[in-house]
N, C-alpha and C. Protein backbone atom coordinates (compact mmCIF):
# COMPACT_ATOMS: atom_id res chain seq x y z
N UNK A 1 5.74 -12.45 28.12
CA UNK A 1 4.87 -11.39 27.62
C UNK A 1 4.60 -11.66 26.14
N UNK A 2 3.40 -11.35 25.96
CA UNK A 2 2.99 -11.48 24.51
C UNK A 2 2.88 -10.44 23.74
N UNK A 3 3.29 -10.52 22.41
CA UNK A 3 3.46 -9.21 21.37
C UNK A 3 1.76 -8.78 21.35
N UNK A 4 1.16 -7.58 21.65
CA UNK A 4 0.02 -6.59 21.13
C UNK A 4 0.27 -5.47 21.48
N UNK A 5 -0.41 -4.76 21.30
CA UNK A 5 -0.75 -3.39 20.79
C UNK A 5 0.33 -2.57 21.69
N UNK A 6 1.10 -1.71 21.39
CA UNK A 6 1.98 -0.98 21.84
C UNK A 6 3.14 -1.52 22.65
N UNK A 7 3.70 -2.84 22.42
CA UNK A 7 4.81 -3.45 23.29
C UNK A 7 6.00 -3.84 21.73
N UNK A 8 7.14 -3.44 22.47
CA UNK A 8 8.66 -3.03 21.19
C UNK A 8 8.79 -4.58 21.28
N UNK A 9 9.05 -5.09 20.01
CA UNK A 9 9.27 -6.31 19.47
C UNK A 9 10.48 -6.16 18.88
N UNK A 10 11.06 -7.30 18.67
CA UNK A 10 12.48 -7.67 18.23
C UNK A 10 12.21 -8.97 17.79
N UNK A 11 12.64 -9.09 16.54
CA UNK A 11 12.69 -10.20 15.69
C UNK A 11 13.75 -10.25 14.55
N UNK A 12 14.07 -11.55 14.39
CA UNK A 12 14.95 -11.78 13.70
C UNK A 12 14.59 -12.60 12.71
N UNK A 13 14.67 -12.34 11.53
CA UNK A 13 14.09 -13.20 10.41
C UNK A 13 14.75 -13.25 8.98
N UNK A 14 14.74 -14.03 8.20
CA UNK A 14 15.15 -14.26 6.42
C UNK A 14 13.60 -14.18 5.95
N UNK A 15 13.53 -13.41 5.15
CA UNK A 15 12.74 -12.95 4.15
C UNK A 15 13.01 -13.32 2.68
N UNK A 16 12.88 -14.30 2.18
CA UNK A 16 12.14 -15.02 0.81
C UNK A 16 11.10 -14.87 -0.36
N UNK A 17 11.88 -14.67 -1.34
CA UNK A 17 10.43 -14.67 -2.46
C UNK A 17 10.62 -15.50 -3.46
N UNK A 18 9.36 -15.79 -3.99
CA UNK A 18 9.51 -16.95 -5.27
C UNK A 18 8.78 -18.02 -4.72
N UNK A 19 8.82 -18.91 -5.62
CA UNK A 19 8.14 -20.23 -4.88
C UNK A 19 8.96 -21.47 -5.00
N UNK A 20 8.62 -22.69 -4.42
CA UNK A 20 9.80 -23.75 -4.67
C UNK A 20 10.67 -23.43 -4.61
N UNK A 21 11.75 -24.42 -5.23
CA UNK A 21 13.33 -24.21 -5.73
C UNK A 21 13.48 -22.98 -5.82
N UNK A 22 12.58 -22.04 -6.37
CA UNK A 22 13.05 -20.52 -6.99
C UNK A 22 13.58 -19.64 -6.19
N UNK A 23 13.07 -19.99 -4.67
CA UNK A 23 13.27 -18.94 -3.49
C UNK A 23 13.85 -18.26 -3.74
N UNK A 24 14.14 -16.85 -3.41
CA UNK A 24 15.67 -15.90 -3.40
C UNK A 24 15.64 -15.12 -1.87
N UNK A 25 16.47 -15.48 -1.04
CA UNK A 25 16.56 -14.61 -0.21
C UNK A 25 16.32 -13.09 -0.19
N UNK A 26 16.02 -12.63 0.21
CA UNK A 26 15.76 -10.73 0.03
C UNK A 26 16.12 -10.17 0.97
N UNK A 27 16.01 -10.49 1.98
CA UNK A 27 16.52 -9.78 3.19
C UNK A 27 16.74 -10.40 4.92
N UNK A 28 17.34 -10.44 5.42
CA UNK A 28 17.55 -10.66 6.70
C UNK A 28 18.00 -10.27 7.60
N UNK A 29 16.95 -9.85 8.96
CA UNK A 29 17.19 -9.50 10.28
C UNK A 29 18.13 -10.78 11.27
N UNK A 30 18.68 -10.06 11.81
CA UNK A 30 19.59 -11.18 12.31
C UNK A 30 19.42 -10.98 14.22
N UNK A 31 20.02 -11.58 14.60
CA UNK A 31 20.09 -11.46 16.19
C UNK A 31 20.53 -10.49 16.43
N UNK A 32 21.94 -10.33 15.77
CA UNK A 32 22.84 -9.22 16.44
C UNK A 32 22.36 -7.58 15.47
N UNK A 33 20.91 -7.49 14.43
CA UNK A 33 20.57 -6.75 14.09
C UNK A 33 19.69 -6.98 13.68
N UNK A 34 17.97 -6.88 14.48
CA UNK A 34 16.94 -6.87 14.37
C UNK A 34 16.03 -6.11 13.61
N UNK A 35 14.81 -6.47 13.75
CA UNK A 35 14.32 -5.51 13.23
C UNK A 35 13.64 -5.34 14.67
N UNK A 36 13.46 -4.19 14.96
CA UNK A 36 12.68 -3.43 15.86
C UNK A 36 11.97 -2.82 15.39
N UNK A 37 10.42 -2.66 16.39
CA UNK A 37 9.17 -1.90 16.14
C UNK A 37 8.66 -1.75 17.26
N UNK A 38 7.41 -1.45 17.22
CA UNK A 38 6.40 -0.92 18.53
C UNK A 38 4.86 -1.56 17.99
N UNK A 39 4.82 -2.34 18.20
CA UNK A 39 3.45 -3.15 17.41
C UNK A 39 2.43 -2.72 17.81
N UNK A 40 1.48 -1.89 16.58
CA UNK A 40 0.67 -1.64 16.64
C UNK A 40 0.55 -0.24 15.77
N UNK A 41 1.89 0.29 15.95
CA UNK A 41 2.04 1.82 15.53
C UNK A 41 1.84 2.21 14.02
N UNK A 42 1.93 1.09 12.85
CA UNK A 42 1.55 1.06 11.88
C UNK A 42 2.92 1.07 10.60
N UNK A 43 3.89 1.18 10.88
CA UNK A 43 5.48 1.16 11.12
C UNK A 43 5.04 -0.43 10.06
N UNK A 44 4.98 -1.45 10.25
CA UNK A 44 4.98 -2.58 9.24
C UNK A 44 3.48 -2.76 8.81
N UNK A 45 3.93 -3.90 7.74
CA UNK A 45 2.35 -4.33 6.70
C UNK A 45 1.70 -4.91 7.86
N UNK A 46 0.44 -4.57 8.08
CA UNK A 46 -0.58 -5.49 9.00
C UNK A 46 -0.47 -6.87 8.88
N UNK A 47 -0.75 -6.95 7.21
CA UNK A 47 -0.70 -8.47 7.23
C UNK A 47 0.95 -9.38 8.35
N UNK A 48 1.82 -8.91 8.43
CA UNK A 48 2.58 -9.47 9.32
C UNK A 48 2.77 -9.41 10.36
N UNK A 49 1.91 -8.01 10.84
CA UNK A 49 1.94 -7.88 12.50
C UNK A 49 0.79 -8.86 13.15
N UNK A 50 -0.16 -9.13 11.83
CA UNK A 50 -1.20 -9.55 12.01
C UNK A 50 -0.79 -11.44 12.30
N UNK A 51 0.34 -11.95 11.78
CA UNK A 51 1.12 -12.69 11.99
C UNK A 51 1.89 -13.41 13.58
N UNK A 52 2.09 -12.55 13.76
CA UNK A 52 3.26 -12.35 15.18
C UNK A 52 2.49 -11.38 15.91
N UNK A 53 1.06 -11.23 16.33
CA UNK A 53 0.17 -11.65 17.35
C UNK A 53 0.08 -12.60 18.49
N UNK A 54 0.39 -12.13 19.37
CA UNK A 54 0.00 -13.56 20.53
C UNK A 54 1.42 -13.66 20.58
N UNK A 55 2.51 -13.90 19.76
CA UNK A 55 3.93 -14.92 19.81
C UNK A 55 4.44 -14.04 21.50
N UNK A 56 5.41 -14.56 21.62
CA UNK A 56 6.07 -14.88 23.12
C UNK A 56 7.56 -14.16 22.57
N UNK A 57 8.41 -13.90 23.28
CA UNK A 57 10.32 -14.31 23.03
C UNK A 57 10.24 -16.02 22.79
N UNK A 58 11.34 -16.02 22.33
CA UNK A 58 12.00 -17.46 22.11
C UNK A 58 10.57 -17.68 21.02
N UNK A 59 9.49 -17.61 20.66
CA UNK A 59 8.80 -18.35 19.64
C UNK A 59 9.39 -18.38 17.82
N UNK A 60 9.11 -19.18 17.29
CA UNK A 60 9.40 -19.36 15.97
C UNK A 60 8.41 -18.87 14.74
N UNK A 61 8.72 -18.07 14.30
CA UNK A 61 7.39 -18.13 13.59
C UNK A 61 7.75 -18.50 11.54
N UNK A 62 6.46 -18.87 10.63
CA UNK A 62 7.25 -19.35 9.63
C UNK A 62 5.87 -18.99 9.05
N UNK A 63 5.59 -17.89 7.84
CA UNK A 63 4.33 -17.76 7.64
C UNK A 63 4.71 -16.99 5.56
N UNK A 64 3.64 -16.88 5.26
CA UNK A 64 4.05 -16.34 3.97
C UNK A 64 2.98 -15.10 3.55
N UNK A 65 3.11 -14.39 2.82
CA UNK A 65 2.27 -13.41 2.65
C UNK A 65 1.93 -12.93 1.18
N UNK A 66 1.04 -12.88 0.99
CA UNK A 66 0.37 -13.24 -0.59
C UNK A 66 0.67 -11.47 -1.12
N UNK A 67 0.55 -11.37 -2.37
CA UNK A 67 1.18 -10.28 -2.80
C UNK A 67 -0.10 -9.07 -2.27
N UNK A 68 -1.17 -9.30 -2.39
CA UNK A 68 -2.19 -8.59 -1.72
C UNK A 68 -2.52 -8.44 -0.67
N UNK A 69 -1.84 -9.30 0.48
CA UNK A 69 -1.90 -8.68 1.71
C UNK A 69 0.02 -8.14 1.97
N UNK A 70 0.64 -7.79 1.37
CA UNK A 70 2.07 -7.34 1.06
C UNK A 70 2.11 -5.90 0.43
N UNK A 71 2.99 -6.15 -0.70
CA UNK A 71 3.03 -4.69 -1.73
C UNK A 71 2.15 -4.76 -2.86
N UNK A 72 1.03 -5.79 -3.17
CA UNK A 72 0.28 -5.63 -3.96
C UNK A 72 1.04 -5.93 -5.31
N UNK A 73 -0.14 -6.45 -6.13
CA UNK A 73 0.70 -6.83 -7.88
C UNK A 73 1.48 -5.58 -8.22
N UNK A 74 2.32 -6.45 -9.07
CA UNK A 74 2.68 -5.24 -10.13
C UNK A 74 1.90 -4.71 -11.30
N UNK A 75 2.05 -3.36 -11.39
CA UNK A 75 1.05 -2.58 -12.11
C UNK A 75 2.07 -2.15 -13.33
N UNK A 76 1.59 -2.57 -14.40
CA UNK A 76 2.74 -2.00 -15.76
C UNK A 76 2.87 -0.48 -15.63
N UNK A 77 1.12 0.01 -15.14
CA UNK A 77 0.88 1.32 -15.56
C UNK A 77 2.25 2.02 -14.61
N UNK A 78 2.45 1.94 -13.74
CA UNK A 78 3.34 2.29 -12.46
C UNK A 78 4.78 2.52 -13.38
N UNK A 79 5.13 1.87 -14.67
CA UNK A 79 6.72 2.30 -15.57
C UNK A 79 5.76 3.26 -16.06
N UNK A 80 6.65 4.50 -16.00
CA UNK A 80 6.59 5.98 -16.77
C UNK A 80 7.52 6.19 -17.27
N UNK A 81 8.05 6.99 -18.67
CA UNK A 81 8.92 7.79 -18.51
C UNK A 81 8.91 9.14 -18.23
N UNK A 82 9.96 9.62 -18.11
CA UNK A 82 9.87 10.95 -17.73
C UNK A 82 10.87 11.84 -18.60
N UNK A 83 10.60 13.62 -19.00
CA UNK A 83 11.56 13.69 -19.69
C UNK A 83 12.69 14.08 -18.81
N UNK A 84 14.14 13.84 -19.31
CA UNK A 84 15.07 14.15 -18.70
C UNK A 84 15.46 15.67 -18.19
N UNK A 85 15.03 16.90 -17.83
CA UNK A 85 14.79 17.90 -17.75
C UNK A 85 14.31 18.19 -16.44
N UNK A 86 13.34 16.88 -15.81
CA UNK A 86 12.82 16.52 -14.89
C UNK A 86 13.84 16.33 -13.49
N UNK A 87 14.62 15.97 -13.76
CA UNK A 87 16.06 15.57 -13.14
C UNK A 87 17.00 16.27 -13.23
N UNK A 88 16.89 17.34 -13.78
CA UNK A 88 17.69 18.65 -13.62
C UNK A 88 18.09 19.10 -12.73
N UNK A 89 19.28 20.09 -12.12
CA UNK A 89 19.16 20.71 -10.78
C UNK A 89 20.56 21.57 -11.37
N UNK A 90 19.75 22.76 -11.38
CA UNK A 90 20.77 24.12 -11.57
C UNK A 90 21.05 23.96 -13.10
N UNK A 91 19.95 23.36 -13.62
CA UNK A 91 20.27 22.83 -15.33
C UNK A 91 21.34 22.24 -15.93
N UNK A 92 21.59 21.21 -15.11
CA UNK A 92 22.61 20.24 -14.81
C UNK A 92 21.76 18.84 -14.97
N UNK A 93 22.18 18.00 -15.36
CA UNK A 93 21.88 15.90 -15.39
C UNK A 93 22.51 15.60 -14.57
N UNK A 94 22.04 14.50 -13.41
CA UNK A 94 23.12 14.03 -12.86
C UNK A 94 23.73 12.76 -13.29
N UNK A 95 24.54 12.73 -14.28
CA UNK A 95 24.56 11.16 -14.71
C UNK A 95 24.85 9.69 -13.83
N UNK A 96 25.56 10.72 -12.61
CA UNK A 96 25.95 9.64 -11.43
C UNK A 96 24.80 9.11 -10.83
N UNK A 97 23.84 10.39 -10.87
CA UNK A 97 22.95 9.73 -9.39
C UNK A 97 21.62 9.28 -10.21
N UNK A 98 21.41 10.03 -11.10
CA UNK A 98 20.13 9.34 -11.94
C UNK A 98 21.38 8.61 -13.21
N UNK A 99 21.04 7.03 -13.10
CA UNK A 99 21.67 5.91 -13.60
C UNK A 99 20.75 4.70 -13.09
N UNK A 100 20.70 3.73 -14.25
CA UNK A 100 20.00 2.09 -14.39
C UNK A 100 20.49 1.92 -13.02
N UNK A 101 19.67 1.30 -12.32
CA UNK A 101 19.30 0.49 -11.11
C UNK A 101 19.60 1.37 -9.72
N UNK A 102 19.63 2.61 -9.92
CA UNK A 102 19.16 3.55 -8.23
C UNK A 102 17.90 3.54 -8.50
N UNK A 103 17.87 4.14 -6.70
CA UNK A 103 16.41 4.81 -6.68
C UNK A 103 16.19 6.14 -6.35
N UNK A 104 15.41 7.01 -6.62
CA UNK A 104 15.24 8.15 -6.23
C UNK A 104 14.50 8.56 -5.20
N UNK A 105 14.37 9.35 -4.62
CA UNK A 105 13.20 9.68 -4.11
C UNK A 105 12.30 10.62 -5.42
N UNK A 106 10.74 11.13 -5.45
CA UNK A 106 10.43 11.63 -6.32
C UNK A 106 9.16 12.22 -5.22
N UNK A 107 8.26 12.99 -6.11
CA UNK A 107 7.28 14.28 -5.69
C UNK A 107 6.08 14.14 -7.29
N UNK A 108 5.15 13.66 -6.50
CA UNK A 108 3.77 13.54 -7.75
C UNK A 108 3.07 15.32 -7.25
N UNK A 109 2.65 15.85 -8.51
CA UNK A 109 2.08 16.93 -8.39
C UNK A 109 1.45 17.45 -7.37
N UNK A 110 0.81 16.16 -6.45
CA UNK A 110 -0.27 16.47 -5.52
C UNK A 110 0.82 16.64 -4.63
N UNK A 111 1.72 16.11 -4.41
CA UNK A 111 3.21 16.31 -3.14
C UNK A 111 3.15 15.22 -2.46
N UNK A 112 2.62 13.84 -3.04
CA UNK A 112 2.78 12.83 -2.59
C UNK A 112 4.43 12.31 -2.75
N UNK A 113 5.27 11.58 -1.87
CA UNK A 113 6.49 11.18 -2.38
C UNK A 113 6.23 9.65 -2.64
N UNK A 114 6.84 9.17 -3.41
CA UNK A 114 7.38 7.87 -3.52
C UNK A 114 8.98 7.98 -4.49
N UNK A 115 9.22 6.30 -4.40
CA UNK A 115 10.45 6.11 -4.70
C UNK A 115 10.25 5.47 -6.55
N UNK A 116 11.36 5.65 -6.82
CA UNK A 116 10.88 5.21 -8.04
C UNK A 116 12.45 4.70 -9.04
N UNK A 117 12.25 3.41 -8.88
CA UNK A 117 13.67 3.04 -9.62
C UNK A 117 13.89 3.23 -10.69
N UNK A 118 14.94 3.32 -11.43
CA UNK A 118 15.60 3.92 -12.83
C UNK A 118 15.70 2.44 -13.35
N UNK A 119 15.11 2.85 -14.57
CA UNK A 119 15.48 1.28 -15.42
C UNK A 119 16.02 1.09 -16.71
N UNK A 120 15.98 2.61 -17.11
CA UNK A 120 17.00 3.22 -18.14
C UNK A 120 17.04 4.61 -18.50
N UNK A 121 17.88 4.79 -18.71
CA UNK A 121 18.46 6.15 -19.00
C UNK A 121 18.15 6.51 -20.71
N UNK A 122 17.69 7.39 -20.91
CA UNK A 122 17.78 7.22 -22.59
C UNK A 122 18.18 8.53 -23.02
N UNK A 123 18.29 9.15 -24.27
CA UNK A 123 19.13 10.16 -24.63
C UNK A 123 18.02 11.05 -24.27
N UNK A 124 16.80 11.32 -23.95
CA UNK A 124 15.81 12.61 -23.86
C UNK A 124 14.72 11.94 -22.79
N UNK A 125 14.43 10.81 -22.25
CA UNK A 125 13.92 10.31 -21.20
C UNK A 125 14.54 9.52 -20.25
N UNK A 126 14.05 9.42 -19.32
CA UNK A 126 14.46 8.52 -18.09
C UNK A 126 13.51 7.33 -17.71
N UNK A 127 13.26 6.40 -17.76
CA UNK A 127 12.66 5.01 -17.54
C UNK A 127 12.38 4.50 -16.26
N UNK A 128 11.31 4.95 -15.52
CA UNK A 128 11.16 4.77 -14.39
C UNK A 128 10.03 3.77 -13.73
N UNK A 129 10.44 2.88 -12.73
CA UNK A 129 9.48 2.31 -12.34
C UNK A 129 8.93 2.54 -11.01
N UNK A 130 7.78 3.03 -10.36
CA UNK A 130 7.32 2.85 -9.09
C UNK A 130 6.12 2.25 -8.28
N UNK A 131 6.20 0.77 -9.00
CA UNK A 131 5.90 -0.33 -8.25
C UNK A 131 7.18 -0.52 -7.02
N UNK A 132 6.36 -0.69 -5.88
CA UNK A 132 7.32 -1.15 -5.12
C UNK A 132 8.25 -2.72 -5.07
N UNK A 133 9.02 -2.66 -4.93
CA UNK A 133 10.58 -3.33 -5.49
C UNK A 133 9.55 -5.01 -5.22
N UNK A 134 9.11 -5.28 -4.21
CA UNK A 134 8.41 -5.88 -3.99
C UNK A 134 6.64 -6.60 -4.59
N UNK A 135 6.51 -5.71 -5.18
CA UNK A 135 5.05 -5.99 -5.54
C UNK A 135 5.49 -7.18 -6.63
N UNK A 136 3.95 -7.59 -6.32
CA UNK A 136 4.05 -8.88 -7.54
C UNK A 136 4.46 -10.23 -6.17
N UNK A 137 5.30 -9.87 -5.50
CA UNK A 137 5.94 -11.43 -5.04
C UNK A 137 4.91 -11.71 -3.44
N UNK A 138 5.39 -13.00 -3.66
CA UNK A 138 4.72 -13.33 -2.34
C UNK A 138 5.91 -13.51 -1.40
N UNK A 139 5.70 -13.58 -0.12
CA UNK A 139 6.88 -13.08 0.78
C UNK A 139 6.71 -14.15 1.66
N UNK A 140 7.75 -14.79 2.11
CA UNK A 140 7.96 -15.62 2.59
C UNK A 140 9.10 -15.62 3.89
N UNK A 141 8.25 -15.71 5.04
CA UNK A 141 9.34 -15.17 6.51
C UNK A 141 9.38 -15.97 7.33
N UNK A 142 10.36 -16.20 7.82
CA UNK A 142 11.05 -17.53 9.06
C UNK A 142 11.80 -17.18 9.90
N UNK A 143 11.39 -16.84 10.96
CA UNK A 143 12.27 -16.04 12.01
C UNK A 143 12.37 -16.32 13.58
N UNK A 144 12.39 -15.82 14.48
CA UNK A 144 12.33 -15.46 15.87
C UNK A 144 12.06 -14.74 16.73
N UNK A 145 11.17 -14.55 17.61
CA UNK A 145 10.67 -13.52 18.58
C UNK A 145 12.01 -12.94 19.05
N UNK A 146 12.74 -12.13 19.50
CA UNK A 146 13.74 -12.34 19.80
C UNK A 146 13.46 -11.40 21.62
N UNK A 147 12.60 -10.83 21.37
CA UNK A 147 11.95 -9.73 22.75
C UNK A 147 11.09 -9.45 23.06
N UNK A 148 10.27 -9.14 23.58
CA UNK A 148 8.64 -8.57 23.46
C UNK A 148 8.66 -7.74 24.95
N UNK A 149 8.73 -6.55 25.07
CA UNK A 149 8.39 -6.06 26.02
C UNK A 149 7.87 -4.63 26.39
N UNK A 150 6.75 -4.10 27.31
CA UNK A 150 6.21 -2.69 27.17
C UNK A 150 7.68 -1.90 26.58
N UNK A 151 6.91 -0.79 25.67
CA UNK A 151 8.00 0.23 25.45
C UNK A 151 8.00 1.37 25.73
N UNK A 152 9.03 1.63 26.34
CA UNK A 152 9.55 2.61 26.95
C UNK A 152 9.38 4.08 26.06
N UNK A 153 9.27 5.24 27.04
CA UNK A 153 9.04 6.24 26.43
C UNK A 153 10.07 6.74 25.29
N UNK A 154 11.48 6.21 25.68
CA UNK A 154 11.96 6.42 24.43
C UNK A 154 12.31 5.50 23.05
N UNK A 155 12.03 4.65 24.03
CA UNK A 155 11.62 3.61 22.20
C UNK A 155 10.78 4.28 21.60
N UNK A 156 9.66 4.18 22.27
CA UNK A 156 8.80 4.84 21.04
C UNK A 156 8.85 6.23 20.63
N UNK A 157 9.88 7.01 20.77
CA UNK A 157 10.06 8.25 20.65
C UNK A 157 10.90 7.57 19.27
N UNK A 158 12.09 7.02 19.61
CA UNK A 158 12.69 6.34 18.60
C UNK A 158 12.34 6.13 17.76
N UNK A 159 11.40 5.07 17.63
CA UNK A 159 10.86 3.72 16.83
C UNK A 159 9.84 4.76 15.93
N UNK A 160 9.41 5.91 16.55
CA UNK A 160 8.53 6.59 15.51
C UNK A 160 8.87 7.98 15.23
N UNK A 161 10.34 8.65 15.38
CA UNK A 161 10.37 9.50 15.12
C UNK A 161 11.25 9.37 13.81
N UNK A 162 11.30 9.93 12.68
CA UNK A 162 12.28 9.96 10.99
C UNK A 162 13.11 10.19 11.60
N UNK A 163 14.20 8.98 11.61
CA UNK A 163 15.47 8.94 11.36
C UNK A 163 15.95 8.36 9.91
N UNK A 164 17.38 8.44 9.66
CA UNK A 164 17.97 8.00 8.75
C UNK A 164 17.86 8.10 7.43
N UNK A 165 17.55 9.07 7.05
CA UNK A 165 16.88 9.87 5.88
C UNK A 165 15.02 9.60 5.83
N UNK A 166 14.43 9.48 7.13
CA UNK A 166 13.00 9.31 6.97
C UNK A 166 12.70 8.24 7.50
N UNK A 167 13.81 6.90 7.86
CA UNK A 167 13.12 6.04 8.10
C UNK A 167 13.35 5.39 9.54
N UNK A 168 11.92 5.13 10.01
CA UNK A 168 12.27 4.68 11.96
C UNK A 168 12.28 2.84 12.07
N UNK A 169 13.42 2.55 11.10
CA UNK A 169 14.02 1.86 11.20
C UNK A 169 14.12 0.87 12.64
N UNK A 170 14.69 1.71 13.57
CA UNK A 170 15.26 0.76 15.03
C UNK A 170 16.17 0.18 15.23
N UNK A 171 17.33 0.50 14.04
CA UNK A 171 18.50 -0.17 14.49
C UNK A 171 19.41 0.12 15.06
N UNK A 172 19.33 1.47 15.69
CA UNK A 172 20.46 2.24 16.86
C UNK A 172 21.67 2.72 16.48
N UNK A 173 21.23 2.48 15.17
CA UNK A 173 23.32 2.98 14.90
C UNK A 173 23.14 4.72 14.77
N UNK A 174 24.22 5.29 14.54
CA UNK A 174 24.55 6.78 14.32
C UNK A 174 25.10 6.95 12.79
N UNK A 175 25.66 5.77 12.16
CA UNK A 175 25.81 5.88 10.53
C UNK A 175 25.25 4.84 10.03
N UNK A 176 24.52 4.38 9.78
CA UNK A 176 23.94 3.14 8.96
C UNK A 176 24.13 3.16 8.08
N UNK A 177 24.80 2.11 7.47
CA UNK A 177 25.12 1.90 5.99
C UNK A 177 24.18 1.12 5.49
N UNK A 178 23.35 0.45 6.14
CA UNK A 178 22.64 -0.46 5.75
C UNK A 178 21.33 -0.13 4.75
N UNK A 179 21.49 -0.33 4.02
CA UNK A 179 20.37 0.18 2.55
C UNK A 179 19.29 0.17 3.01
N UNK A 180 18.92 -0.49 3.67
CA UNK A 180 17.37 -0.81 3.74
C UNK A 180 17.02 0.81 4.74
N UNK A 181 17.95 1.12 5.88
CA UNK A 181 17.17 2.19 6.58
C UNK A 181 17.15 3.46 6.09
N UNK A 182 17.67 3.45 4.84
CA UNK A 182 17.55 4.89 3.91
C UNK A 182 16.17 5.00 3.59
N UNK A 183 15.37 3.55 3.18
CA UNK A 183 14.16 3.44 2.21
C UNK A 183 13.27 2.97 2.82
N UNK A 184 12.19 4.03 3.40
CA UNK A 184 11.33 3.74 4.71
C UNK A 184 9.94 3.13 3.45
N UNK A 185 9.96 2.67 2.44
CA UNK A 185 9.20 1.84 1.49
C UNK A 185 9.83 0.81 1.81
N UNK A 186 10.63 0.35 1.74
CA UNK A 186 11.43 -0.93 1.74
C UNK A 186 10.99 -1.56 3.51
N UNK A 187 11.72 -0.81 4.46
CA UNK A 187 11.83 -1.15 5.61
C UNK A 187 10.73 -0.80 6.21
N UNK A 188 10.55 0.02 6.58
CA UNK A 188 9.94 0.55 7.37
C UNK A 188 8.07 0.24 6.90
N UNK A 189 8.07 -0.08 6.27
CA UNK A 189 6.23 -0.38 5.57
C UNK A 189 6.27 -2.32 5.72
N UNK A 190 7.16 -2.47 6.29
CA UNK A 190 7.21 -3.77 6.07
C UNK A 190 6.10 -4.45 7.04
């Protein structure tokens, strides 16, 4: 069976950025923990579903993805600060949880959410960036079909209903520790 439009895929892949020598690994789906989806549902970047089209089980696939069909450049404008006041709760700082290198979740006026990493803390602002962690790089993926088959009414109940603080992930567990299925920007837009 071939991966299109509404059949649960399983793949296993290392995800790469940089070029040449520079590579850095970023992330990897493995056999014994896939990434699962429902292709077509909108759950990953087109540009890669657009990829792993046609593929089979058992196929290989090895493709790269330019920052514009990905998370797009990085935008300077995207670092704000913010004043610290902002991050308040019960007129309290949290120094634990807003700290250099988390991420937050956050709320733009209109009630849009995005995530937005901390890049410093300062005595009356907070230093925030929300370019996604990704933008700017080109992405580079080498993996394995690992399944392809119609999905079942509760996969896709699964595969598209917010789990794991928001994100339909697909990895079946009941506690995931795994960072990535907290941050349905990270994973789940992939």
């Amino acid at each position: 069976m071939n991966i299109t439009a509404n059949k649960f895929v399983s793949v296993s892949y290392d995800l790469n950025v940089g070029e040449g020598e520079e590579r850095e690994l970023m992330e990897r789906a493995t056999a014994e923990h896939p990434l699962k989806f429902i292709y077509g549902l909108g759950a990953m970047l087109p540009a890669f579903e657009d990829r792993l089209s046609g593929l089979a089980t058992g196929d290989a696939f090895r493709f790269s993805l330019s920052p514009e069909s990905a998370y797009g450049e990085y935008v300077e404008e995207n670092v704000v600060e913010l004043p610290k006041n902002v991050f308040e709760v019960d007129g309290r700082f949290d120094n634990e949880y807003i700290s250099e290198g988390n991420t937050v979740p956050m709320m733009t006026s209109d009630g849009e959410h995005l995530n937005g990493s901390i890049l410093e803390v300062k005595e009356d602002t907070v230093l925030m960036d929300f370019n996604h962690p990704l933008a700017g790089e080109t992405l580079h993926f080498e993996g394995k079909v690992l399944d392809v088959h119609e999905a079942t009414a509760g996969e896709i109940a699964a595969l598209s209903a917010p789990a794991h603080g928001g994100c339909s992930c697909g990895c079946d567990c009941d506690d995931c520790d795994d960072d990535r299925c907290g941050d349905s920007e990270q994973q789940c837009s992939l």
